[in-house]
C-alpha atoms as a PDB file:
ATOM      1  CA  UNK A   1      15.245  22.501 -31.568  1.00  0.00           C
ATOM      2  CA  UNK A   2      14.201  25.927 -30.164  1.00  0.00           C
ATOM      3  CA  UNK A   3      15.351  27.577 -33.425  1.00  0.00           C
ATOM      4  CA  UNK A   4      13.964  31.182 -33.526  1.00  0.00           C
ATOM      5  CA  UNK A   5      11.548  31.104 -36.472  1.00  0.00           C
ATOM      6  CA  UNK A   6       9.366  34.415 -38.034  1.00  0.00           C
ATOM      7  CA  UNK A   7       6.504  32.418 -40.419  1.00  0.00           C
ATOM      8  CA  UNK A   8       5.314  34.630 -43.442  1.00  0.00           C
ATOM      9  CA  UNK A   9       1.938  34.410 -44.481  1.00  0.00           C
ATOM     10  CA  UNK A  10       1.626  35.186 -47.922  1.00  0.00           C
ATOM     11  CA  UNK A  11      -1.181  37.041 -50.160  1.00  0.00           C
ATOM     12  CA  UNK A  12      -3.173  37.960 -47.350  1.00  0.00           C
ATOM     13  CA  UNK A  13      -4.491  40.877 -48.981  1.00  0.00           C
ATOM     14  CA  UNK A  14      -7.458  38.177 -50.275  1.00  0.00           C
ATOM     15  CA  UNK A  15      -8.098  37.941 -46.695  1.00  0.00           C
ATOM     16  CA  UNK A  16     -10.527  40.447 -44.891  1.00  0.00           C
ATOM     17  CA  UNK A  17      -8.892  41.487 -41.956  1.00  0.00           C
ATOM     18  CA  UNK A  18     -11.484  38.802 -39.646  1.00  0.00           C
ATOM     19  CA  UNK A  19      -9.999  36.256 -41.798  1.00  0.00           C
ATOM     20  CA  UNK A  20      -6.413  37.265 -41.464  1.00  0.00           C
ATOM     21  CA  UNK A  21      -6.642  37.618 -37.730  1.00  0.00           C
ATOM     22  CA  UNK A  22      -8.457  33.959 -37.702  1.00  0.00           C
ATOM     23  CA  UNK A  23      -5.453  32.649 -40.250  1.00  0.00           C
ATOM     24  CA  UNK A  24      -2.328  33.676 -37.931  1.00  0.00           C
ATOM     25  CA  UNK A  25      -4.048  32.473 -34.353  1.00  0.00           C
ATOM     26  CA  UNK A  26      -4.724  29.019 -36.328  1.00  0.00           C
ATOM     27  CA  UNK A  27      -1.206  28.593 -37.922  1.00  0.00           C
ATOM     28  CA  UNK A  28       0.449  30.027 -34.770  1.00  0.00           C
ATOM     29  CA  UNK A  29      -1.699  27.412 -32.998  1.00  0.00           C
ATOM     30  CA  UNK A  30      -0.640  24.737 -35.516  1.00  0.00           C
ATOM     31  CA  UNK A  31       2.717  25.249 -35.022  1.00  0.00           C
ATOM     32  CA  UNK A  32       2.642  25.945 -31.869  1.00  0.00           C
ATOM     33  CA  UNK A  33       4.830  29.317 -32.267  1.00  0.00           C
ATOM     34  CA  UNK A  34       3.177  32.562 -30.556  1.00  0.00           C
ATOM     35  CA  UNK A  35       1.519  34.139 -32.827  1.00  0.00           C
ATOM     36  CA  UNK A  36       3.981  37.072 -32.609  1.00  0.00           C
ATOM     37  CA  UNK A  37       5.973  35.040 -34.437  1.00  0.00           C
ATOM     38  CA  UNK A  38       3.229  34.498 -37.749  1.00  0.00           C
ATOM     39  CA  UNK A  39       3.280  37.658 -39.999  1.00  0.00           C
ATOM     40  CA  UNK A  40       0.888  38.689 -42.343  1.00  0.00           C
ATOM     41  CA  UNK A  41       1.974  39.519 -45.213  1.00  0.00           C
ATOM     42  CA  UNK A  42       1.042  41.443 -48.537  1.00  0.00           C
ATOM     43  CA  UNK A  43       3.537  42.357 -51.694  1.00  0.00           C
ATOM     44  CA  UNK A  44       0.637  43.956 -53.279  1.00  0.00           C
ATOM     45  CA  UNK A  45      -0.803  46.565 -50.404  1.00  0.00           C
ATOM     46  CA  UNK A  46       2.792  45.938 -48.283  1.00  0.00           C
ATOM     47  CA  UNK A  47       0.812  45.379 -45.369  1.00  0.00           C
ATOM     48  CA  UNK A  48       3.001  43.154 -42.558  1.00  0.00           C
ATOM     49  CA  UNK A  49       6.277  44.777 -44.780  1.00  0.00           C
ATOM     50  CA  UNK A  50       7.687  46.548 -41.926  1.00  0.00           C
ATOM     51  CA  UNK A  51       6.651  43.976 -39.248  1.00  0.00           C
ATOM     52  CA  UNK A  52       8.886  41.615 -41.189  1.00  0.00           C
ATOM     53  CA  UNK A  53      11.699  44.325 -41.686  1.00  0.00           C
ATOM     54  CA  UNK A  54      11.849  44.833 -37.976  1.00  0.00           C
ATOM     55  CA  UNK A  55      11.324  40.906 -37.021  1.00  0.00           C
ATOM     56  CA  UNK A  56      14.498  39.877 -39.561  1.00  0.00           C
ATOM     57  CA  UNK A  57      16.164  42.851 -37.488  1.00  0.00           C
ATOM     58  CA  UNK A  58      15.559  41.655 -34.090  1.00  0.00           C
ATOM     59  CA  UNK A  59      16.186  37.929 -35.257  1.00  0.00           C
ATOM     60  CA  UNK A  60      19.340  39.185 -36.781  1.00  0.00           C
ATOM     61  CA  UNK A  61      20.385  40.999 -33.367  1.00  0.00           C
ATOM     62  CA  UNK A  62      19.756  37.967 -30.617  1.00  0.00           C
ATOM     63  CA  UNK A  63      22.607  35.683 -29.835  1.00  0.00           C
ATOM     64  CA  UNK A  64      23.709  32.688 -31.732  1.00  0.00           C
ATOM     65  CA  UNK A  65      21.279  29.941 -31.331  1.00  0.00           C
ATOM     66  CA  UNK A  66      24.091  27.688 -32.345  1.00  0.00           C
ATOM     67  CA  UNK A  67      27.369  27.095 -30.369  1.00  0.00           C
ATOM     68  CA  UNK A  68      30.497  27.205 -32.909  1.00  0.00           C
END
């Protein structure tokens, strides 16, 4: 449908960082997104909190994906 998408991956502070890298490449792969597109993402150390911020941002900022 060439929707943009941002995926969240959540609680990935009980990750090491190997295993967080690892995570994103295989859901990117899974989904076949770039794996720009997968974030990391902690509530409890706020890691990936202002990739997320700024990817909402950008998303927010591109054109309509849908015609009216």
């Amino acid at each position: 449908l060439e929707i943009p998408t941002i995926v969240v991956l959540t609680k990935m502070d009980k990750l090491s960082r190997r295993e967080s890298e690892q995570r994103v490449l295989e859901v990117a792969r899974a989904l076949e997104l770039d794996p720009q597109q997968v974030i990391p993402f902690s509530a409890v150390t706020n890691e990936g909190r202002h990739d997320l911020a700024a990817a909402i941002v950008d998303l927010i900022a591109q054109p309509a994906w849908r015609s009216p």
